[in-house]
Structure formats: C-alpha cells, structure tokens
N, C-alpha and C. Protein backbone atom coordinates (compact mmCIF):
# COMPACT_ATOMS: atom_id res chain seq x y z
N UNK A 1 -19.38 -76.09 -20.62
CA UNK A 1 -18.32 -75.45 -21.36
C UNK A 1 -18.63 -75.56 -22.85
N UNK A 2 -19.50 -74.50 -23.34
CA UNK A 2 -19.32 -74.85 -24.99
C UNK A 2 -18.14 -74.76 -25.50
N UNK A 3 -17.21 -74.16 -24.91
CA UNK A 3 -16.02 -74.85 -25.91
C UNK A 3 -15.95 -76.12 -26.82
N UNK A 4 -16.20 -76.70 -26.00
CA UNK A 4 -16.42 -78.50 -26.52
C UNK A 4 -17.20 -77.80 -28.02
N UNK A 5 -18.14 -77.36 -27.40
CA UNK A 5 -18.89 -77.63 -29.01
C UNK A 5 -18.51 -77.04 -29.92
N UNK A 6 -17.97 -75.82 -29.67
CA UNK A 6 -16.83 -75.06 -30.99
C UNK A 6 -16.03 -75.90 -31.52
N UNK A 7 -15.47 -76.49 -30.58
CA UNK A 7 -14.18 -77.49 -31.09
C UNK A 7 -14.91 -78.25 -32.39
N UNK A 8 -15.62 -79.07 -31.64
CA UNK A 8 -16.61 -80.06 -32.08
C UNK A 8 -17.04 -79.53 -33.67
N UNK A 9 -17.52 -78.15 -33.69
CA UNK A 9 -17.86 -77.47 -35.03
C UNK A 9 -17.10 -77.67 -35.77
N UNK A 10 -15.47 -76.89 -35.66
CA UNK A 10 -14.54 -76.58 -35.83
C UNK A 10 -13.74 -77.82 -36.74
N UNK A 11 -13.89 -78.99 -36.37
CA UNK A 11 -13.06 -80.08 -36.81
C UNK A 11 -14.06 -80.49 -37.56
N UNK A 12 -15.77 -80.60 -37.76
CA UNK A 12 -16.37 -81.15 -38.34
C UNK A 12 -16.12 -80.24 -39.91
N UNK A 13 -16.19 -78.59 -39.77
CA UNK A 13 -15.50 -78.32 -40.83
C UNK A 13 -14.24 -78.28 -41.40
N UNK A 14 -13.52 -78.20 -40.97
CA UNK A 14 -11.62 -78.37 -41.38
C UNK A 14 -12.19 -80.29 -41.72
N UNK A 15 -12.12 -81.28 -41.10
CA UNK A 15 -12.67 -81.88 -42.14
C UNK A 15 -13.20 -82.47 -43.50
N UNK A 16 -14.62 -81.28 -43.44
CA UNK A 16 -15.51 -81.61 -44.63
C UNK A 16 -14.30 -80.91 -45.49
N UNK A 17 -13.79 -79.79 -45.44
CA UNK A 17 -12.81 -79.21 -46.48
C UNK A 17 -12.01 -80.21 -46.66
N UNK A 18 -11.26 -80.93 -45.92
CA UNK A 18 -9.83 -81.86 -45.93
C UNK A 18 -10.95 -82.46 -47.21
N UNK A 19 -11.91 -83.58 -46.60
CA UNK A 19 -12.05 -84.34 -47.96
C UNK A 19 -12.75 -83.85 -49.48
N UNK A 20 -13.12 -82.45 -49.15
CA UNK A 20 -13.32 -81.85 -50.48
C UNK A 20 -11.74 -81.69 -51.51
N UNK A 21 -11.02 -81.59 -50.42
CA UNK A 21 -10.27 -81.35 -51.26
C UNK A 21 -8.67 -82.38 -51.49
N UNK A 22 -9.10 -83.45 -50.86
CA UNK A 22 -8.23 -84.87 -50.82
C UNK A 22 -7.24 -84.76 -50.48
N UNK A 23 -7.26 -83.99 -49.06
CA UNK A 23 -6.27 -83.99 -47.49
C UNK A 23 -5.92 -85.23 -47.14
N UNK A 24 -4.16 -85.70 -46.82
CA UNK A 24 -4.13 -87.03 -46.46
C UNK A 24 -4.03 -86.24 -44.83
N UNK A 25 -3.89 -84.99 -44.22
CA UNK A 25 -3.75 -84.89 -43.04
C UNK A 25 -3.55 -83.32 -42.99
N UNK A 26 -3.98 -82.59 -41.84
CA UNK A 26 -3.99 -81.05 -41.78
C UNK A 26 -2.80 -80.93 -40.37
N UNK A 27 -1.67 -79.65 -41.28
CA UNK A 27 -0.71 -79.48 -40.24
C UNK A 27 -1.21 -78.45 -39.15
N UNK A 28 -1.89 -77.07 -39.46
CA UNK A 28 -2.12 -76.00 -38.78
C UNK A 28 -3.64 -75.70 -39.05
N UNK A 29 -4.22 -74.92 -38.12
CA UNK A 29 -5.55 -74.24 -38.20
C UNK A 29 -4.72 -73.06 -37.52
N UNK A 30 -5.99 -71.79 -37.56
CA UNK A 30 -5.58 -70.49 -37.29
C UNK A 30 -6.86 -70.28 -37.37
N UNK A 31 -7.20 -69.67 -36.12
CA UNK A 31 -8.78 -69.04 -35.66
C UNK A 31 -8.18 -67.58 -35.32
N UNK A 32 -9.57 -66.75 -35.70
CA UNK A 32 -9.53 -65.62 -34.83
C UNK A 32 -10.69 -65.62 -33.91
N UNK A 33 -10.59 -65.35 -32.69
CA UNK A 33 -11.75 -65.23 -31.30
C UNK A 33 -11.70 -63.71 -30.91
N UNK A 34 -13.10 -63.10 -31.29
CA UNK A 34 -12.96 -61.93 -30.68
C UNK A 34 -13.39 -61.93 -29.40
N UNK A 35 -12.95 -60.83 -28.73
CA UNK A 35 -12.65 -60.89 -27.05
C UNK A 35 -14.64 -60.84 -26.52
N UNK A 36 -15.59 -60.27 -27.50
CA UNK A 36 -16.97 -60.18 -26.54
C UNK A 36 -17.53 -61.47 -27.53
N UNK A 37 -16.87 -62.59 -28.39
CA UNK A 37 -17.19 -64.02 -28.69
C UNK A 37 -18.09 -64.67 -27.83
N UNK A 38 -17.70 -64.48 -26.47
CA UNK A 38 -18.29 -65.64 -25.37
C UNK A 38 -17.33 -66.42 -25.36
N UNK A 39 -16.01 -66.75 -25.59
CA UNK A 39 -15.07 -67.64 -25.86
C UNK A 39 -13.54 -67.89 -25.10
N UNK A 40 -13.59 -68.31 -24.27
CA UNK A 40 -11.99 -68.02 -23.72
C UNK A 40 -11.28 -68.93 -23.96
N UNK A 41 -9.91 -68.45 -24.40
CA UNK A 41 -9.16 -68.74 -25.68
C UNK A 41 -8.39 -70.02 -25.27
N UNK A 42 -8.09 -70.10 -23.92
CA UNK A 42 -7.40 -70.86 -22.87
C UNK A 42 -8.39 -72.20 -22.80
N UNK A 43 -9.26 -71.93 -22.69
CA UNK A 43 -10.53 -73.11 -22.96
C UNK A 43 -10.86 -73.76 -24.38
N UNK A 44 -10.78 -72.84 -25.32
CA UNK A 44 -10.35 -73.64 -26.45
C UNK A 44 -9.36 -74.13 -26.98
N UNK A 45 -8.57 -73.78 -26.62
CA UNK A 45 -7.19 -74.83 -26.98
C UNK A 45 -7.05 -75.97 -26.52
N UNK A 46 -7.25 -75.77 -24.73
CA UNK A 46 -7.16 -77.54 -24.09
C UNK A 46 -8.79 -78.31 -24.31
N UNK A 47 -9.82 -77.48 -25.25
CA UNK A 47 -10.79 -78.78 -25.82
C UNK A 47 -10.15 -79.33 -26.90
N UNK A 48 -9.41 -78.20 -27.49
CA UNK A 48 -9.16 -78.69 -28.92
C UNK A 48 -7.69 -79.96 -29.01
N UNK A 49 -6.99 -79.69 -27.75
CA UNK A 49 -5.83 -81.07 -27.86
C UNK A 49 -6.59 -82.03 -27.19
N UNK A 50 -7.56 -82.50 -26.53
CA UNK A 50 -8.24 -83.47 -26.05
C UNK A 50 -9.30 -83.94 -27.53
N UNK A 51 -10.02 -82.89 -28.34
CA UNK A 51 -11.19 -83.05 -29.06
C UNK A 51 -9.96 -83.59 -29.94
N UNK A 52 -9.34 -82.94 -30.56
CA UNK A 52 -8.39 -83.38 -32.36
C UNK A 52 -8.10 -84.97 -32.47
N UNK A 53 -7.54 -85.60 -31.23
CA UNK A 53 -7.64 -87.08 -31.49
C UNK A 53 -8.40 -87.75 -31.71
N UNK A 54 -7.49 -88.94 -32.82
CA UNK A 54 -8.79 -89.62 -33.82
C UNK A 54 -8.96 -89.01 -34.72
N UNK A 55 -8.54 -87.40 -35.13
CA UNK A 55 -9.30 -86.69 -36.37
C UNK A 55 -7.74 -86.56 -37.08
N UNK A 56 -8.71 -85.62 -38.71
CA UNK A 56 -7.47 -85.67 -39.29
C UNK A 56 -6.52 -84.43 -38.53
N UNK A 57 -6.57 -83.65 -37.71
CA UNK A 57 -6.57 -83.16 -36.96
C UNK A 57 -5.76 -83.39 -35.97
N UNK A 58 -4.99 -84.30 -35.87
CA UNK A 58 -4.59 -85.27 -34.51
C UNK A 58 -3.19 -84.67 -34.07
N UNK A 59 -2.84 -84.06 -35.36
CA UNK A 59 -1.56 -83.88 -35.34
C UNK A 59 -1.23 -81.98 -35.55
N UNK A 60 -2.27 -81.43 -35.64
CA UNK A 60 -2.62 -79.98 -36.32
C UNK A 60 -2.59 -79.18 -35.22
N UNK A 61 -1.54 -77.99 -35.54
CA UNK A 61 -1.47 -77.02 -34.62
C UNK A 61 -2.26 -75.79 -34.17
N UNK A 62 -3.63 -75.56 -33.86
CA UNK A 62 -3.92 -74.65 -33.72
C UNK A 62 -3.06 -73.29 -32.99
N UNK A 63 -3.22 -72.19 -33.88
CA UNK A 63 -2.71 -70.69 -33.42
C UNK A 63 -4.49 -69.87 -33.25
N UNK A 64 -4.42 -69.10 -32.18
CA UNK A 64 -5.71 -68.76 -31.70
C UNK A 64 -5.30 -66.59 -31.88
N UNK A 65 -5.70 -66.01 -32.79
CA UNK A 65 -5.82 -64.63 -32.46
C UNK A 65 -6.41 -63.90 -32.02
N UNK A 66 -6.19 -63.40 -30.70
CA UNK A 66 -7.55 -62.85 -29.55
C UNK A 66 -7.57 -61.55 -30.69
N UNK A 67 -8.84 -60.97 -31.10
CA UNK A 67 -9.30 -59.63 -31.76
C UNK A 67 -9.79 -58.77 -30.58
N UNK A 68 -9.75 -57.58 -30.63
CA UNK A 68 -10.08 -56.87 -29.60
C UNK A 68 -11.15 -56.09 -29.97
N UNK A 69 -11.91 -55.73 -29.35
CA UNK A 69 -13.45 -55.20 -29.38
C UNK A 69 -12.90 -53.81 -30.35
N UNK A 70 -13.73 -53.25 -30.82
CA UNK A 70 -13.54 -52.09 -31.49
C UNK A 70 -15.40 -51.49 -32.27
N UNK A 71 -15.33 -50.22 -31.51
CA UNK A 71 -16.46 -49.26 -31.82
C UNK A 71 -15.82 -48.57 -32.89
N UNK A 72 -17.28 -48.12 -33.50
CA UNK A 72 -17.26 -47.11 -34.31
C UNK A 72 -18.40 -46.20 -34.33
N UNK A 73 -18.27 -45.59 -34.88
CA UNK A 73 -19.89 -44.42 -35.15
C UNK A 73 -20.34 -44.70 -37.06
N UNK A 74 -21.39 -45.17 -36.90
CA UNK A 74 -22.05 -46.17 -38.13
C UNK A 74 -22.08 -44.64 -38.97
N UNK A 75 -22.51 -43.70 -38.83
CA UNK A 75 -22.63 -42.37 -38.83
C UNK A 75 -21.17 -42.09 -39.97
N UNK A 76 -20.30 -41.32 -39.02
CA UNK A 76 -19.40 -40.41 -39.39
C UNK A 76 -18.05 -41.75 -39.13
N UNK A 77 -17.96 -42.88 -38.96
CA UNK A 77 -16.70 -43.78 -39.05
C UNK A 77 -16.31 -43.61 -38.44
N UNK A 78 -15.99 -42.52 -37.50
CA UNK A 78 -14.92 -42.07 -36.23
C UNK A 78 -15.38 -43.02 -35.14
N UNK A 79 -13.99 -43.58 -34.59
CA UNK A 79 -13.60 -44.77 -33.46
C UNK A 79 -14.36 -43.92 -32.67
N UNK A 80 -14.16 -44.86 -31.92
CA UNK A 80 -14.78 -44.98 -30.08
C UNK A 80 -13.90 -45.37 -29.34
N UNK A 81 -13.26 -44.62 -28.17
CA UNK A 81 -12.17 -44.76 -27.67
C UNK A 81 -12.71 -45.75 -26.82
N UNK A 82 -11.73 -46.69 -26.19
CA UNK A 82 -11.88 -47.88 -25.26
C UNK A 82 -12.14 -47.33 -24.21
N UNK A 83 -13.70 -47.63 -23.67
CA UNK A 83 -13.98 -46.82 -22.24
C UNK A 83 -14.47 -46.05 -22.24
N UNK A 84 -14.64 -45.66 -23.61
CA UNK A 84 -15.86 -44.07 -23.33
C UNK A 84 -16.92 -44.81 -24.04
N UNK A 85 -17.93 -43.76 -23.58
CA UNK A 85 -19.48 -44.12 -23.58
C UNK A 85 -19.75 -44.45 -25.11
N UNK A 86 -20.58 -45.52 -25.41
CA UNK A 86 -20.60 -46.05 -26.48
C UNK A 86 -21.45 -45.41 -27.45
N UNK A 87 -20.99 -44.36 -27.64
CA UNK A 87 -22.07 -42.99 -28.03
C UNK A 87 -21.56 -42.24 -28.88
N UNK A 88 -21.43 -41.93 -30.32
CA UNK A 88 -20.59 -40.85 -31.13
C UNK A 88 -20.77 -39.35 -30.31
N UNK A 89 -19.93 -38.98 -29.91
CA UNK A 89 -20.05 -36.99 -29.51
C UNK A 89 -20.42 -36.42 -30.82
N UNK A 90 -19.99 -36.97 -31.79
CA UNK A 90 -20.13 -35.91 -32.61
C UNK A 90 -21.48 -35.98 -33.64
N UNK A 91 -21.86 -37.07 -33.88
CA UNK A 91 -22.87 -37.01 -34.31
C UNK A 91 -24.55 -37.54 -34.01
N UNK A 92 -23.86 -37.84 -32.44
CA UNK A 92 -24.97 -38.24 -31.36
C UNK A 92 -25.78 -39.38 -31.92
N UNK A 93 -25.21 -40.61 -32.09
CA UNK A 93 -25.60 -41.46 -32.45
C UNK A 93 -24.97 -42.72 -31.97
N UNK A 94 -26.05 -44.33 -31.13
CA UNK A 94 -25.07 -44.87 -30.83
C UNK A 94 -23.85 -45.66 -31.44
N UNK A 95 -23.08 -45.96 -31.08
CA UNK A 95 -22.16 -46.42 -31.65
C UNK A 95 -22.11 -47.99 -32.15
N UNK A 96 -21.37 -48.14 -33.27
CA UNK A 96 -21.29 -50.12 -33.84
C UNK A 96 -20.67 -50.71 -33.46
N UNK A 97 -20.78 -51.97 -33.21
CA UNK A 97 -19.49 -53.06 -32.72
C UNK A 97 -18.93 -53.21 -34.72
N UNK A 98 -17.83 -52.76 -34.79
CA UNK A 98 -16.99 -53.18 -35.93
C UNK A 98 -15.99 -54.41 -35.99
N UNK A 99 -15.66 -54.92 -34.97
CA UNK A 99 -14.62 -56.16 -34.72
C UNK A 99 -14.84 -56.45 -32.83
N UNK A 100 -14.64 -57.77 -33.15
CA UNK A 100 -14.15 -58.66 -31.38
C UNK A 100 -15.83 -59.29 -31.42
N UNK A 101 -16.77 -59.66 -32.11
CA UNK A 101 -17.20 -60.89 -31.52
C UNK A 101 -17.55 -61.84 -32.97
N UNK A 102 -16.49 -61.90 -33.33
CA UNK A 102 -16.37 -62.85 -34.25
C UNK A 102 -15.48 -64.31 -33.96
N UNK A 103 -16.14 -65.48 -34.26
CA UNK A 103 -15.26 -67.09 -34.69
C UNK A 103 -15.22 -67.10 -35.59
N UNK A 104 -13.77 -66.95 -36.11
CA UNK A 104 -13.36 -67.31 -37.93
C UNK A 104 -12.39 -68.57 -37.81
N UNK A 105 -12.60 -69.33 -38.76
CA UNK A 105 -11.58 -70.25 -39.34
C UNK A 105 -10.86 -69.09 -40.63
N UNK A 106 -9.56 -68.85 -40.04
CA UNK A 106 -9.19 -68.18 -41.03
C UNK A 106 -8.45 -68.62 -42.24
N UNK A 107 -7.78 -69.98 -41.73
CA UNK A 107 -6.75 -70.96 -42.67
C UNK A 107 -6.62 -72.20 -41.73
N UNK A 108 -6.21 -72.84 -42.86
CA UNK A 108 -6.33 -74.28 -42.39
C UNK A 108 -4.97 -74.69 -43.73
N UNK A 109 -3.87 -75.08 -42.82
CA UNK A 109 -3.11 -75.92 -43.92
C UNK A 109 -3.04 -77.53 -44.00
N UNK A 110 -3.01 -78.01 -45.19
CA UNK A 110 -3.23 -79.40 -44.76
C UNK A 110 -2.17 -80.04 -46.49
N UNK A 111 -1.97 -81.39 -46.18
CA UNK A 111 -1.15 -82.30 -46.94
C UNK A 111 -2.14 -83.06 -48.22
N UNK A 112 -1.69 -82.52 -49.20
CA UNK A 112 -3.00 -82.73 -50.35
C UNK A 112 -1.66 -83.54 -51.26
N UNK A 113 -2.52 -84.89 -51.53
CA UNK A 113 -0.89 -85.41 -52.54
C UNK A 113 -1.24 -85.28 -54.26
C-alpha cells in the first residue's frame, strides 16, 4: 500500500514547514488527489490517522479533494468529453491530460505564537 508512503511524505513536509515557520502544532491539511493519481482516497486517510501520531500532526484534520480527470486538445483548448475517444475531432490531434493526476498539499493551517 503506498499510501503509507504518501502519508509518510506528506507529514515529513507539513513538518519541515511547521518548523520553518515556528508551528507549536498544525490544525488542518487539505490535499487534492486526482482520480488517475494511483491513490485511493479512502486509503489515505486511514494511513494518515494511524501515520499523524507522535507528529505535529497528531491532532490535524485532513480534508482530501478527489479532482476529476479532465482532457483537452493541446491544439485548439476544446474539452474532451468523458468517454469519448481521447482524440480532438476537430483538429485531429491526441488529446492532454489537463487535471486528475495530481498530489497537492494545498494548505496546511497550523498554530504559530
């Protein structure tokens, strides 16, 4: 299960930030997981309440935003409907992944005195 090791990533940076920036403790994290990540979202949450103890973390709520895959045509910008062939019609060219396989730390709030 790499989950573990995302987690594992995940707290080693929220972390290094906490003491860059003289965190006595972090309330929330907020990830976004896009859906072709490799990542299921359900699996990172129960690493992440088993992994956070012991960290500054212990007490921090992760919120997880599933992103959803999204094509485009690199070409002419025009979407790619969900389910059709990953192929611009119009300018016959294949199409880009524009969003869904991204891991972001998007925010991290934490208690700075």
């Amino acid at each position: 299960m790499h989950e573990y090791s995302i987690v594992r990533a995940l707290i080693s940076r929220v972390e290094a930030e906490a003491r860059s920036h003289g965190a006595v403790s972090v309330q929330r994290l907020q990830v976004r997981i896009g859906e072709l990540a490799g990542v299921e979202p359900t699996l990172l949450a129960n690493a992440y309440v088993l992994f956070r103890q012991r960290t500054i973390c212990r007490d921090a709520a992760l919120e997880i935003e599933a992103v959803p895959a999204r094509w485009s045509c690199p070409r002419c910008d025009g979407p790619i409907e969900l389910g059709a062939v990953l192929h611009c019609a119009s300018c016959d060219v294949p199409a880009h992944l524009t969003s869904g396989d991204e891991i972001l730390l998007e925010r991290i709030e934490m208690e700075v005195p």
